[in-house]
C-alpha atoms as a PDB file:
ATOM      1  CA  UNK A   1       6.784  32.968 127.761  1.00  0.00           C
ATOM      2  CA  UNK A   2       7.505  31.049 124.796  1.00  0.00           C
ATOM      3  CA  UNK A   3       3.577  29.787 124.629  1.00  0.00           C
ATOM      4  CA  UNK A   4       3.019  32.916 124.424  1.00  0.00           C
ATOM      5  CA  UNK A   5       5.207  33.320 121.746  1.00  0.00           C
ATOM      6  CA  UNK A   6       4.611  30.648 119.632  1.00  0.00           C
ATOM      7  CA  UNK A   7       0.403  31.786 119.998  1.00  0.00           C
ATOM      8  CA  UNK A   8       1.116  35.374 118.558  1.00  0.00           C
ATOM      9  CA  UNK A   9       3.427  33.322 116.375  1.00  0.00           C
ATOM     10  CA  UNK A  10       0.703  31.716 114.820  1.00  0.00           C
ATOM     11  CA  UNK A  11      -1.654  34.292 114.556  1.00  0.00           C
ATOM     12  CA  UNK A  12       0.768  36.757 112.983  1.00  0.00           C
ATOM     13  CA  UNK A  13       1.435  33.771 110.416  1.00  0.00           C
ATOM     14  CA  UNK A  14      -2.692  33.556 109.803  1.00  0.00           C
ATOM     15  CA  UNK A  15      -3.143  37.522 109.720  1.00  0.00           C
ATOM     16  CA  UNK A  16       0.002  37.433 106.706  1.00  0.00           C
ATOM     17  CA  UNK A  17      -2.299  35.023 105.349  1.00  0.00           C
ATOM     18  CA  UNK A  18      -5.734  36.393 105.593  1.00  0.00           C
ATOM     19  CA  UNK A  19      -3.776  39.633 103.949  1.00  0.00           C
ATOM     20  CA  UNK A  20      -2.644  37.664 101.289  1.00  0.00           C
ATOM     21  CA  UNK A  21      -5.795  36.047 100.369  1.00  0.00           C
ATOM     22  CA  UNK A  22      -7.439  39.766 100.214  1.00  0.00           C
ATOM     23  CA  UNK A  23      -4.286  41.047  98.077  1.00  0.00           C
ATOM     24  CA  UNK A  24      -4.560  38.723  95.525  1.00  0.00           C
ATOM     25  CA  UNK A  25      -8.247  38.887  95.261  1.00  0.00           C
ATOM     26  CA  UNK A  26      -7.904  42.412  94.825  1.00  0.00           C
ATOM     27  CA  UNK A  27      -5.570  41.980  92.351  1.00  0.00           C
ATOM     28  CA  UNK A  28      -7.860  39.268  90.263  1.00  0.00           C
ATOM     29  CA  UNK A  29     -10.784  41.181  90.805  1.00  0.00           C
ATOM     30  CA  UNK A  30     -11.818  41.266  86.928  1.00  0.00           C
ATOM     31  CA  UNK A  31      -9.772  39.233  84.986  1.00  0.00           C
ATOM     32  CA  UNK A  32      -8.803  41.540  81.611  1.00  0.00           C
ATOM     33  CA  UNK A  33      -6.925  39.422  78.880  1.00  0.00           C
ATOM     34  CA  UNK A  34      -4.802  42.376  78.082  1.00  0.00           C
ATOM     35  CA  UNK A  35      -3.102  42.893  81.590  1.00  0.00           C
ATOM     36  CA  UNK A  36      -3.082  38.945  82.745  1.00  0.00           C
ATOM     37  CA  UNK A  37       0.505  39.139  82.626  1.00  0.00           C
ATOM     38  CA  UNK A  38       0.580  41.779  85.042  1.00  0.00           C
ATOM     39  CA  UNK A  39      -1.862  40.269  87.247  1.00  0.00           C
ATOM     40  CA  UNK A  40       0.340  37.158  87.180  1.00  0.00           C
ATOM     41  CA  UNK A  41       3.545  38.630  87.931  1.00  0.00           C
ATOM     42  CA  UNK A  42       1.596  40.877  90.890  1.00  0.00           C
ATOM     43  CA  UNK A  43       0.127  38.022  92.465  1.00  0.00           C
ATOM     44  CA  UNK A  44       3.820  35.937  92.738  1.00  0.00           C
ATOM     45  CA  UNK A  45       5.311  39.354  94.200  1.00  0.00           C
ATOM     46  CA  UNK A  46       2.411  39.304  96.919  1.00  0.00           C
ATOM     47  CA  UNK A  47       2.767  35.160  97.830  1.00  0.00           C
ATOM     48  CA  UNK A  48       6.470  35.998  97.643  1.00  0.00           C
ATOM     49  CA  UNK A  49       6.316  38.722 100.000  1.00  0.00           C
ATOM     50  CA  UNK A  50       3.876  36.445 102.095  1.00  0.00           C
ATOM     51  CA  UNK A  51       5.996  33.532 102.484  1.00  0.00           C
ATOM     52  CA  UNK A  52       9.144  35.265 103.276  1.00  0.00           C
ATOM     53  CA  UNK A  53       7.015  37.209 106.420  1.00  0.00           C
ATOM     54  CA  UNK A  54       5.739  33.638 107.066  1.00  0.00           C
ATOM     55  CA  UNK A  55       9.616  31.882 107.347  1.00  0.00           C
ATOM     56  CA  UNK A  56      10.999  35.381 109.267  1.00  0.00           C
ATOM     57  CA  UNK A  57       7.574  34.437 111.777  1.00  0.00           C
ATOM     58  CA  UNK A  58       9.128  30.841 111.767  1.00  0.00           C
ATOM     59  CA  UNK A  59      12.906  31.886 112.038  1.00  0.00           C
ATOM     60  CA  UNK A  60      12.796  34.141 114.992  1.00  0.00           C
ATOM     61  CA  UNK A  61       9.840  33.633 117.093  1.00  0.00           C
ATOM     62  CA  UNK A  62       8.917  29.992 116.926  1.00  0.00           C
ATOM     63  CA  UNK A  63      12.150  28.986 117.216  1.00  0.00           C
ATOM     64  CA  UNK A  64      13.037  26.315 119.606  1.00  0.00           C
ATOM     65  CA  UNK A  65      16.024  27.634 122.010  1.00  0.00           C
ATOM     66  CA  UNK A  66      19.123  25.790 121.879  1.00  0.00           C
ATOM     67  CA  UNK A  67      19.907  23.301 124.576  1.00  0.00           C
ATOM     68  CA  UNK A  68      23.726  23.479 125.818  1.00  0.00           C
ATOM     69  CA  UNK A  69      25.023  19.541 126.633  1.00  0.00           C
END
């Protein structure tokens, strides 16, 4: 069971990826000089958003279980 986790694990984690990549080249599709700001501030909301899926992916399904001594 836990391979099993850890393997949909990891390909959640590369889907949020591949989703990012394609959100943030949507959003720099044509660069205008007028709205770079916006662009900017867009594309840190989107790797934002990515990374914290990535560490929830990391927190609660890769996640080792706890050994009891």
């Amino acid at each position: 069971m836990l391979t099993v986790k850890k393997i949909v694990s990891y390909l959640l984690i590369f889907l949020v990826l591949v989703f990012t990549v394609i959100a943030i080249l949507g959003i720099w599709e044509v660069i205008d000089l007028d709205n770079v700001l916006r662009k900017i501030m867009s594309s840190l909301i989107v790797i934002f958003a990515a990374a914290a899926v990535v560490l929830f992916i990391f927190a609660v399904l890769i996640k080792e279980p706890e050994k009891v001594e």
